[in-house]
PDB file of N, CA and C in Angstrom:
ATOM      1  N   UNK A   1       0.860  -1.176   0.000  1.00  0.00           N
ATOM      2  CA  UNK A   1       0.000   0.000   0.000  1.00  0.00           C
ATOM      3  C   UNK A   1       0.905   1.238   0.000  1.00  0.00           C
ATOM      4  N   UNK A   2       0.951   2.180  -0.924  1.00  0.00           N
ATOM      5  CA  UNK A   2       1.619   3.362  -0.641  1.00  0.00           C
ATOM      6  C   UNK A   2       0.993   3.974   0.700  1.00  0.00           C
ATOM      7  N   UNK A   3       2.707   4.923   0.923  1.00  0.00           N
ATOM      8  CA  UNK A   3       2.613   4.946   2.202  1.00  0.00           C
ATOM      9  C   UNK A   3       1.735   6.712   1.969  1.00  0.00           C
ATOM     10  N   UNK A   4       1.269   7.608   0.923  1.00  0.00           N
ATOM     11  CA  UNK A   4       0.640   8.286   1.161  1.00  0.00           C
ATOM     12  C   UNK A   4      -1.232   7.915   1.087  1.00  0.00           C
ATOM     13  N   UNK A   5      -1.680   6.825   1.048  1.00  0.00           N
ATOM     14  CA  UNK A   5      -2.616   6.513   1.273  1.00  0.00           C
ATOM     15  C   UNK A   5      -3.123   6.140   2.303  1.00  0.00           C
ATOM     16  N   UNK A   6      -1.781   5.499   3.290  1.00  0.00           N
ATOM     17  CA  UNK A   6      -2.204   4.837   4.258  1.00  0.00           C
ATOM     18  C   UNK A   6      -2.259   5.703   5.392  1.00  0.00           C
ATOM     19  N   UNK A   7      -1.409   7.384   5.419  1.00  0.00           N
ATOM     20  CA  UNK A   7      -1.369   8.345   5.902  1.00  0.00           C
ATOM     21  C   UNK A   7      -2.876   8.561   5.942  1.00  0.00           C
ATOM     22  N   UNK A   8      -3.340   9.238   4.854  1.00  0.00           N
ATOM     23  CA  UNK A   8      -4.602   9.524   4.511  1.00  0.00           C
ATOM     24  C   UNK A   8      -5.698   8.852   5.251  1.00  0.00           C
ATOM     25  N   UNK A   9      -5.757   7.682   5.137  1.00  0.00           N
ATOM     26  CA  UNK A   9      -6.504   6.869   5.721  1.00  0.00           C
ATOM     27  C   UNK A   9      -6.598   6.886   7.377  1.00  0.00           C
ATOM     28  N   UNK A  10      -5.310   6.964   8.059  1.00  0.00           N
ATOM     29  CA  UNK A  10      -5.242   7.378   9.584  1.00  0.00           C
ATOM     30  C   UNK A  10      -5.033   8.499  10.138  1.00  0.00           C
ATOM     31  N   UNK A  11      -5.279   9.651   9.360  1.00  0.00           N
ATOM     32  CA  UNK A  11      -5.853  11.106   9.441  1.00  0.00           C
ATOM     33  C   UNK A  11      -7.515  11.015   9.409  1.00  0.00           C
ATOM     34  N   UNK A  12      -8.052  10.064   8.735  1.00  0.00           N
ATOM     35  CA  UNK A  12      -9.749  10.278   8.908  1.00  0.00           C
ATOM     36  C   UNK A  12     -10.028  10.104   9.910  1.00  0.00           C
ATOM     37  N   UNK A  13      -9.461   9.293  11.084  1.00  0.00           N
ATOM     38  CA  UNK A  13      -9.338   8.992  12.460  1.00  0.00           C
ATOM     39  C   UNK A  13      -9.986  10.280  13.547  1.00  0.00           C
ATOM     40  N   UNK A  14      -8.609  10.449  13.520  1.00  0.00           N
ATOM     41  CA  UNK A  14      -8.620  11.898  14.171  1.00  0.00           C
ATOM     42  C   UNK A  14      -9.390  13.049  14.264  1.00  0.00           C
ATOM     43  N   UNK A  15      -9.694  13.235  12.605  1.00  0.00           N
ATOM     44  CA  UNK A  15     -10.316  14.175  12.007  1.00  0.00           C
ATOM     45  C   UNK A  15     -11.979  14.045  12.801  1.00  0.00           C
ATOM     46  N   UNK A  16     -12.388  12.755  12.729  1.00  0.00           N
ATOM     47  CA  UNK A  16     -13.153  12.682  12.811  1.00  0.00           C
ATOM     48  C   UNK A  16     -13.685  12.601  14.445  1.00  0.00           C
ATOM     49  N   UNK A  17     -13.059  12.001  15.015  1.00  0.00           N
ATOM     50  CA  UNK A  17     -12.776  12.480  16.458  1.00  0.00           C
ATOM     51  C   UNK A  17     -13.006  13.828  16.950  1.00  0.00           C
ATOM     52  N   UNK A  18     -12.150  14.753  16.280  1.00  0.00           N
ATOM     53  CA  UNK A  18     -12.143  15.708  16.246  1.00  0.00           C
ATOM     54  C   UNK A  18     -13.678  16.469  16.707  1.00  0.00           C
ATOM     55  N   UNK A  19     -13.842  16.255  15.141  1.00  0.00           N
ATOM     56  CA  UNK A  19     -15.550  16.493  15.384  1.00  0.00           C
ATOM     57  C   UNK A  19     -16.661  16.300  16.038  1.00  0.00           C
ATOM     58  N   UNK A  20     -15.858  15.001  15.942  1.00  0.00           N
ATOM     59  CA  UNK A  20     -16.908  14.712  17.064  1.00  0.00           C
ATOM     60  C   UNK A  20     -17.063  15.088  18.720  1.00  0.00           C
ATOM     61  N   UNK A  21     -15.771  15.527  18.812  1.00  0.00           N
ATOM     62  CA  UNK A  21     -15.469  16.276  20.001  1.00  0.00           C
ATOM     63  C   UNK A  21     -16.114  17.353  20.458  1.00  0.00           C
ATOM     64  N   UNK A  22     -15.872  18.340  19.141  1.00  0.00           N
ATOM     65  CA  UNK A  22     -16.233  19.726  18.746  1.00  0.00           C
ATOM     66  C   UNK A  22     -17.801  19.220  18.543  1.00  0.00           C
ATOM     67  N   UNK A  23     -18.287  18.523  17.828  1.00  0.00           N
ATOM     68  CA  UNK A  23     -20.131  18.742  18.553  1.00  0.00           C
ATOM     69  C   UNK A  23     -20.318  18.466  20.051  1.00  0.00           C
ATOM     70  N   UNK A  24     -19.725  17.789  20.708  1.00  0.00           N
ATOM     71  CA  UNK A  24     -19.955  17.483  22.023  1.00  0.00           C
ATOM     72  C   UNK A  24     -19.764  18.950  22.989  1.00  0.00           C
ATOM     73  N   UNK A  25     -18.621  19.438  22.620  1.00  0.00           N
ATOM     74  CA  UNK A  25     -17.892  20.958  23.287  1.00  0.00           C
ATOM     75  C   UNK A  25     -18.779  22.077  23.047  1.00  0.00           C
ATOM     76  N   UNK A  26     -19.705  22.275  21.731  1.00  0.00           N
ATOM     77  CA  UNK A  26     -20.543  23.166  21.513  1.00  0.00           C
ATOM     78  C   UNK A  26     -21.669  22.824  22.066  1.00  0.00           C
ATOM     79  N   UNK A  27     -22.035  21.562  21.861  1.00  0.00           N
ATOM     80  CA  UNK A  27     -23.612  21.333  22.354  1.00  0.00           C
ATOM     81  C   UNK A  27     -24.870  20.911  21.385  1.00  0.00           C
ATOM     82  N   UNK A  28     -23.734  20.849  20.414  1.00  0.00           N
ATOM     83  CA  UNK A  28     -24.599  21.084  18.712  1.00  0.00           C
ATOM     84  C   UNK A  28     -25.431  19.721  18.553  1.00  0.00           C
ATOM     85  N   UNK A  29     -25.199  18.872  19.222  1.00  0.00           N
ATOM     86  CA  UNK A  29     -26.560  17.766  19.266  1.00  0.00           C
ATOM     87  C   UNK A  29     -27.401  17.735  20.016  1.00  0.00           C
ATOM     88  N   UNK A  30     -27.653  18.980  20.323  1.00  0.00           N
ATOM     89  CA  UNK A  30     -29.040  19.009  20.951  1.00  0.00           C
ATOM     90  C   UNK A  30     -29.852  19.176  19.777  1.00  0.00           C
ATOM     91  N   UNK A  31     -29.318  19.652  18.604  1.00  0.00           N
ATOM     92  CA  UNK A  31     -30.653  19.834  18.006  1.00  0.00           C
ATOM     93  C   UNK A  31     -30.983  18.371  17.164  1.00  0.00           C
ATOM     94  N   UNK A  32     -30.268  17.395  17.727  1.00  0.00           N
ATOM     95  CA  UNK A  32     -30.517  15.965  17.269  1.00  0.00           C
ATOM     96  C   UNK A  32     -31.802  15.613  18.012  1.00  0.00           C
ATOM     97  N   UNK A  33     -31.843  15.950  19.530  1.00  0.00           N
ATOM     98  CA  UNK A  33     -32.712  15.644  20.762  1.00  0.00           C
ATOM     99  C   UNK A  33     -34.009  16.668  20.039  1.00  0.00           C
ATOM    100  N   UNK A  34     -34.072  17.782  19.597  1.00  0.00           N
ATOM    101  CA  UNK A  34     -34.957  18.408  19.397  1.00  0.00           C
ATOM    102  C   UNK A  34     -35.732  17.679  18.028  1.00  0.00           C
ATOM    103  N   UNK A  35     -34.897  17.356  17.496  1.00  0.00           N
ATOM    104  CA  UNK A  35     -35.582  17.116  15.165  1.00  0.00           C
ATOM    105  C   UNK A  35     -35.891  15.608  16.478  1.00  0.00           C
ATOM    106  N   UNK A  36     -35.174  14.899  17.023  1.00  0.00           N
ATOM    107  CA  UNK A  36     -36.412  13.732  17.870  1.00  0.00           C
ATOM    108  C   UNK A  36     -37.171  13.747  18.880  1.00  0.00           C
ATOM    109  N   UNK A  37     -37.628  14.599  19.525  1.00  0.00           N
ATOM    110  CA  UNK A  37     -38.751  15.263  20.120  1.00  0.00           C
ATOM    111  C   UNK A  37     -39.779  15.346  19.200  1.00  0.00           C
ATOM    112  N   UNK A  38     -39.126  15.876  17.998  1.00  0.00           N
ATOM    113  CA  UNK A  38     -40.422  16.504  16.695  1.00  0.00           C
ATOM    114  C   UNK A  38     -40.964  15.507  16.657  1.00  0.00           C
ATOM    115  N   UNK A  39     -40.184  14.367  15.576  1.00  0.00           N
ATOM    116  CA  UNK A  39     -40.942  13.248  15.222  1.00  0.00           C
ATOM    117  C   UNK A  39     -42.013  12.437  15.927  1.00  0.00           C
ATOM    118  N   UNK A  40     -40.921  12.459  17.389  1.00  0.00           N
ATOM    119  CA  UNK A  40     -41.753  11.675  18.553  1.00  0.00           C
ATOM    120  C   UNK A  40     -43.355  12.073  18.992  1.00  0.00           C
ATOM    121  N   UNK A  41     -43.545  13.707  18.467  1.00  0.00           N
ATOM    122  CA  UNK A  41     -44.498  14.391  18.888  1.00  0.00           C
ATOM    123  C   UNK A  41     -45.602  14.028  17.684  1.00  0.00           C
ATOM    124  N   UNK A  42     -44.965  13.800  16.315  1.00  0.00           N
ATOM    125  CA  UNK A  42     -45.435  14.280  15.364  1.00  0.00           C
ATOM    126  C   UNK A  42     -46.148  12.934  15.197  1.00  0.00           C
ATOM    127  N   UNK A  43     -45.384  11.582  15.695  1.00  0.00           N
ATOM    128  CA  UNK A  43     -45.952  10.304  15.603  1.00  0.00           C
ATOM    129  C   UNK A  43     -47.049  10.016  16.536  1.00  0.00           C
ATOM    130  N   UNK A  44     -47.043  10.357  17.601  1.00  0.00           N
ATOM    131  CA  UNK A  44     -47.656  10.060  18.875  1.00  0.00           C
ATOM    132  C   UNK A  44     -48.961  10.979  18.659  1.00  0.00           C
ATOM    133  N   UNK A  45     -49.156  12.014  17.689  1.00  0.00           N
ATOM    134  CA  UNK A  45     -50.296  12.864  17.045  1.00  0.00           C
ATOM    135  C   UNK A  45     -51.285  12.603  16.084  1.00  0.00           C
ATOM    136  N   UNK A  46     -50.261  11.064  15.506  1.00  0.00           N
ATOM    137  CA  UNK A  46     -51.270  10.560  14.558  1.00  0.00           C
ATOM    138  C   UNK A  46     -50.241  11.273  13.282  1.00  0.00           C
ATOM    139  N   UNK A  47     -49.388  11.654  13.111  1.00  0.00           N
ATOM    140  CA  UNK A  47     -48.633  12.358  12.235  1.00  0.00           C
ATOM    141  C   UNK A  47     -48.008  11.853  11.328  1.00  0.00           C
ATOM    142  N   UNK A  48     -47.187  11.640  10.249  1.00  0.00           N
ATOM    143  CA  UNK A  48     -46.531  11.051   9.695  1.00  0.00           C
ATOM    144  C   UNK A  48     -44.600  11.345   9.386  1.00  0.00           C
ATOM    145  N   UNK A  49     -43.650  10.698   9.094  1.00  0.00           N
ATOM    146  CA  UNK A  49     -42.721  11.199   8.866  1.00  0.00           C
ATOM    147  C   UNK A  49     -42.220  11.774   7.652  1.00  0.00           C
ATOM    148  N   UNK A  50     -41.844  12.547   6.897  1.00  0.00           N
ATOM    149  CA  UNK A  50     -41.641  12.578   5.333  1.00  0.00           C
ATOM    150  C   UNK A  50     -40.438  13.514   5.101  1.00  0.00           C
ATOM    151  N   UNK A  51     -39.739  12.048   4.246  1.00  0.00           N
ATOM    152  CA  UNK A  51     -38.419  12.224   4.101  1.00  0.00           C
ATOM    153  C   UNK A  51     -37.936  12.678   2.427  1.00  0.00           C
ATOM    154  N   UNK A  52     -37.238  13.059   2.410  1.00  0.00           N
ATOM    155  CA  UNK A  52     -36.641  13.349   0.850  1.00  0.00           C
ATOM    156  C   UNK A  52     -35.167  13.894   1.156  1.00  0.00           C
ATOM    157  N   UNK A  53     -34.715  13.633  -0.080  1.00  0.00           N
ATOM    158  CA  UNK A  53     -33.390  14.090  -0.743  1.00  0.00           C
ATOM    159  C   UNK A  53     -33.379  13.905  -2.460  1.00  0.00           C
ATOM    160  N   UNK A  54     -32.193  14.484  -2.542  1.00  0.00           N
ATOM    161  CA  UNK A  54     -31.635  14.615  -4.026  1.00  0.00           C
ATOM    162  C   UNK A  54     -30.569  13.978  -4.274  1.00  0.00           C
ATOM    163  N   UNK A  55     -30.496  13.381  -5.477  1.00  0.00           N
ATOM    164  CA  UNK A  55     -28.783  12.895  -5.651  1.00  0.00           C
ATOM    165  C   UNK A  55     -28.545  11.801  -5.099  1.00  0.00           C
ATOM    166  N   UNK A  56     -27.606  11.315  -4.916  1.00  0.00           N
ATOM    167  CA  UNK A  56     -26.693   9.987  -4.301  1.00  0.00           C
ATOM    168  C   UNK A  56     -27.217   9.969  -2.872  1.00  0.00           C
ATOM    169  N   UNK A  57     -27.845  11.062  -2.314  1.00  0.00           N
ATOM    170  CA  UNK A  57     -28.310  10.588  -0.969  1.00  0.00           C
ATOM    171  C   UNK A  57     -29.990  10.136  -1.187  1.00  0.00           C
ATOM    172  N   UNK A  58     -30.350  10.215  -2.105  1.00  0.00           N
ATOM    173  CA  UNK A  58     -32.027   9.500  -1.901  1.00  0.00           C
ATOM    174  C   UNK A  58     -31.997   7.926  -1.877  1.00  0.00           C
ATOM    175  N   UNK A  59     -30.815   7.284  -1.893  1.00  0.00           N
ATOM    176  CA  UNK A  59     -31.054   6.212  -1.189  1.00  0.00           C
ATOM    177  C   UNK A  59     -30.743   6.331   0.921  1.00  0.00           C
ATOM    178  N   UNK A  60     -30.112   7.036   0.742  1.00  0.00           N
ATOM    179  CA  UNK A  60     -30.351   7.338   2.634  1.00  0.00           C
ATOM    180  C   UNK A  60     -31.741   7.380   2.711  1.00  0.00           C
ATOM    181  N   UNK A  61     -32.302   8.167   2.382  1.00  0.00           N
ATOM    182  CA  UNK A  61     -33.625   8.352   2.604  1.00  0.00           C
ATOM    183  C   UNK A  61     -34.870   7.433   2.564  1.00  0.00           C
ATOM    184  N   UNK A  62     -34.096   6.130   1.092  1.00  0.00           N
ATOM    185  CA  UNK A  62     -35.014   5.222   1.543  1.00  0.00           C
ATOM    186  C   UNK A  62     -34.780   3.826   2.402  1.00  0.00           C
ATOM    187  N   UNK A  63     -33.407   4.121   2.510  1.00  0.00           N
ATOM    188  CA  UNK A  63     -33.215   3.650   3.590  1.00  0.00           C
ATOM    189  C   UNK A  63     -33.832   3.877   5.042  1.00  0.00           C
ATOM    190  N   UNK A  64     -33.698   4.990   5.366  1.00  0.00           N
ATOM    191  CA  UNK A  64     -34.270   5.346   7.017  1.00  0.00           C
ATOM    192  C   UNK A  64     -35.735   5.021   6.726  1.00  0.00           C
ATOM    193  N   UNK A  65     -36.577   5.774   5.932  1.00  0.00           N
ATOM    194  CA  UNK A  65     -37.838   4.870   5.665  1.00  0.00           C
ATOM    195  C   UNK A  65     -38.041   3.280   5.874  1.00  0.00           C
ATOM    196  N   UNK A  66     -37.409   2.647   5.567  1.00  0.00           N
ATOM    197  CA  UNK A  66     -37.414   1.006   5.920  1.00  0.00           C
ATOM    198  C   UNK A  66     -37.085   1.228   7.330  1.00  0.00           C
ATOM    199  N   UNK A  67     -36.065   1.708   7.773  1.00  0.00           N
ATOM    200  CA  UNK A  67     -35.509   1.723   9.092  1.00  0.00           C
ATOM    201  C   UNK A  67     -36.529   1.836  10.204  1.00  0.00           C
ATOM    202  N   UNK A  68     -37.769   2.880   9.835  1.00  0.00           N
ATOM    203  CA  UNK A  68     -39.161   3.135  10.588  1.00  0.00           C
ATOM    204  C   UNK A  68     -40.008   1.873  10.290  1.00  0.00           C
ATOM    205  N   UNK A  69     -39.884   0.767   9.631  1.00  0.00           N
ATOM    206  CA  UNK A  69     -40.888  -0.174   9.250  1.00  0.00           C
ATOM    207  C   UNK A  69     -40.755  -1.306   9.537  1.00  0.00           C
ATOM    208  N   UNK A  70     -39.216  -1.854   9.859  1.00  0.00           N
ATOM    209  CA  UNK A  70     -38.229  -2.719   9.872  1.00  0.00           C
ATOM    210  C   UNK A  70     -38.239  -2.944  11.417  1.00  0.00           C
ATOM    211  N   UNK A  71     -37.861  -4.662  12.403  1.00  0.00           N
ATOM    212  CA  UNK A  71     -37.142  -4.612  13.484  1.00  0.00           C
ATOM    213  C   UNK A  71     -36.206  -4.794  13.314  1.00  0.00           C
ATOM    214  N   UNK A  72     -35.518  -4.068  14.442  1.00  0.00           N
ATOM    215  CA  UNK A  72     -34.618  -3.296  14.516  1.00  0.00           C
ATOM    216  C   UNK A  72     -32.963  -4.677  14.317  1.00  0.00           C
ATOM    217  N   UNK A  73     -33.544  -5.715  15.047  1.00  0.00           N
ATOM    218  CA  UNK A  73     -32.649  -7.241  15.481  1.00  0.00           C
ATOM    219  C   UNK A  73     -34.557  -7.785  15.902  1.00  0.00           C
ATOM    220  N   UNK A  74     -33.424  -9.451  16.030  1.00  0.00           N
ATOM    221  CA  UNK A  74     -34.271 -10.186  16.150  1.00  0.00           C
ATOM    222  C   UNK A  74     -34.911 -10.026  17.813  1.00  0.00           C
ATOM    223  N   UNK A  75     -34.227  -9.609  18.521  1.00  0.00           N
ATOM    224  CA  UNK A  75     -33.670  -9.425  20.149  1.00  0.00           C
ATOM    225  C   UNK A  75     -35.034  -8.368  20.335  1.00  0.00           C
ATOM    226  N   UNK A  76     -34.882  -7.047  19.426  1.00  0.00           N
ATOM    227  CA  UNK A  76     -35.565  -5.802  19.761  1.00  0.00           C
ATOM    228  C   UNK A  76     -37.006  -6.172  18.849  1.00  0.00           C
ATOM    229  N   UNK A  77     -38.268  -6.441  19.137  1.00  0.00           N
ATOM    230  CA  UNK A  77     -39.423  -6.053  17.900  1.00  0.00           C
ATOM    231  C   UNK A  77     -39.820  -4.991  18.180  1.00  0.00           C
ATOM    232  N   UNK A  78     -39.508  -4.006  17.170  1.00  0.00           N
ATOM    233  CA  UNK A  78     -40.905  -2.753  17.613  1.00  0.00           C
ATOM    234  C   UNK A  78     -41.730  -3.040  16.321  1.00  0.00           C
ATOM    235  N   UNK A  79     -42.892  -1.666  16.439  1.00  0.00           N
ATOM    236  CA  UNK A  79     -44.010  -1.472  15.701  1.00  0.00           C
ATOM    237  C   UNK A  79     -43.215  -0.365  14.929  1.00  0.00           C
ATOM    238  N   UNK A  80     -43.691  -0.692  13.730  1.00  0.00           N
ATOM    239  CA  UNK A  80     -43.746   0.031  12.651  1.00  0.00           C
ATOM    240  C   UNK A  80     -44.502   1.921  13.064  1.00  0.00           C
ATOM    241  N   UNK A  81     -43.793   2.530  12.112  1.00  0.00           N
ATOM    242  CA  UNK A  81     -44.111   4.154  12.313  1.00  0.00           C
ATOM    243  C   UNK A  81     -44.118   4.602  10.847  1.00  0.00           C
ATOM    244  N   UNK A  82     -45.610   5.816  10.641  1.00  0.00           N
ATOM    245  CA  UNK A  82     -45.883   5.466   9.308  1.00  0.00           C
ATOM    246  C   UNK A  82     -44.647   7.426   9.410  1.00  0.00           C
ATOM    247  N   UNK A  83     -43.911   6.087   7.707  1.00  0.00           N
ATOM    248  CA  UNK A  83     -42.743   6.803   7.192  1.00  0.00           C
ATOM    249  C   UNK A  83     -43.049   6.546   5.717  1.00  0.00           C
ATOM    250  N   UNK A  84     -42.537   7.798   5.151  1.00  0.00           N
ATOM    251  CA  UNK A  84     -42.859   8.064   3.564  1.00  0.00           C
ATOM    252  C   UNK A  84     -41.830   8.557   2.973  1.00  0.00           C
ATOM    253  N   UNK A  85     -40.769   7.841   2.277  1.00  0.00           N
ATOM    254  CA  UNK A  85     -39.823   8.831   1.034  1.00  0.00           C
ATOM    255  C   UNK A  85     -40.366   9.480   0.392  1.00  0.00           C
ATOM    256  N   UNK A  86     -40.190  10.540  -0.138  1.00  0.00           N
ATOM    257  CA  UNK A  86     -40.337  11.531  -1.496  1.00  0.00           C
ATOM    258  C   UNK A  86     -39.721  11.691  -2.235  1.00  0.00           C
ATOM    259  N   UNK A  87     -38.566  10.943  -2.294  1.00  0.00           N
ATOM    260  CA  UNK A  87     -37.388  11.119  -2.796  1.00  0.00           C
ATOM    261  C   UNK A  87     -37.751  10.947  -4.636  1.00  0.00           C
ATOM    262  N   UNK A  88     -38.381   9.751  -4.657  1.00  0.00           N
ATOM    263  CA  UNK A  88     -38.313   9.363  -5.958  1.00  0.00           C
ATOM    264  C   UNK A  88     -39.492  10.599  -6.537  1.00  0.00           C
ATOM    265  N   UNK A  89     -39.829  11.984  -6.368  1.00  0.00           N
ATOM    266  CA  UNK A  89     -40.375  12.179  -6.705  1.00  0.00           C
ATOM    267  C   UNK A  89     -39.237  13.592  -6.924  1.00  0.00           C
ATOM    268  N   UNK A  90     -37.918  13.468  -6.142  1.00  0.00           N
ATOM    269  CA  UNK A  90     -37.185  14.856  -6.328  1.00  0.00           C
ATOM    270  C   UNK A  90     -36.904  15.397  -7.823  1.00  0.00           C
ATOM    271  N   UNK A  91     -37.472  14.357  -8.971  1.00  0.00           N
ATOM    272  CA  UNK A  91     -36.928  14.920 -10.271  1.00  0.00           C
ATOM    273  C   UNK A  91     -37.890  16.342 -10.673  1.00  0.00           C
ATOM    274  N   UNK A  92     -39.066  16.225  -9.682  1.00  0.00           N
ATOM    275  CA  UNK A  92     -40.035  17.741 -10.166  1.00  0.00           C
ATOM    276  C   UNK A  92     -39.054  18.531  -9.193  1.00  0.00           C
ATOM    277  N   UNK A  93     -38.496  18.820  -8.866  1.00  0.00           N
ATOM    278  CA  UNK A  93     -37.725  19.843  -8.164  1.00  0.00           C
ATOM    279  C   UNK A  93     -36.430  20.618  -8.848  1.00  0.00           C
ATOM    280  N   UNK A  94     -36.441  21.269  -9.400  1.00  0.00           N
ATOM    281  CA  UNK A  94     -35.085  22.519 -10.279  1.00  0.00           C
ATOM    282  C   UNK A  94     -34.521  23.057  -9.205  1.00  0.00           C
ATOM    283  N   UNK A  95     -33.156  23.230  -9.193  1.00  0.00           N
ATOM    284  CA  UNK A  95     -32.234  23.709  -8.792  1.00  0.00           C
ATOM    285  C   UNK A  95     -32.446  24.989  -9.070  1.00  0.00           C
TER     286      UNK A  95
END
């Protein structure tokens, strides 16, 4: 393996550490606790979830959709939570 790849590769380490540090030091995942408060509120209302993206990430999106429908392991069963991609519909959307 060249040795500037393998550099590269154990700099993402750190880097990422890093960050992850720096959200912890700011506080900046609280607004993780808040966007799940929403949902939690929004489900428990009779509400629905609705997800979208563009690009190489609209499979995230239909991913986490399954993720709401899906158990979790064999260990954990939950109930399903009604979740909806939009994704496949991002081609009516212009930049």
């Amino acid at each position: 393996m060249p040795e500037d790849k393998k550099n590269k590769v154990k700099q993402i380490f750190p880097d990422s550490l890093s960050v992850k540090k720096e959200i912890i030091d700011e506080e900046s995942y609280i607004v993780l606790i808040e966007a799940d408060d929403t949902i939690d509120n929004s489900i428990a209302n009779e509400g629905k979830l609705l997800l979208c993206d563009k690009g190489g990430l609209i499979a995230d999106a239909l991913h986490q959709v399954a993720e709401f429908f899906i158990r979790l392991t064999s260990e954990l069963n939950t109930e399903s939570f009604p979740a909806l991609s939009l994704s496949q519909y991002t081609w009516l959307i212009k930049d």
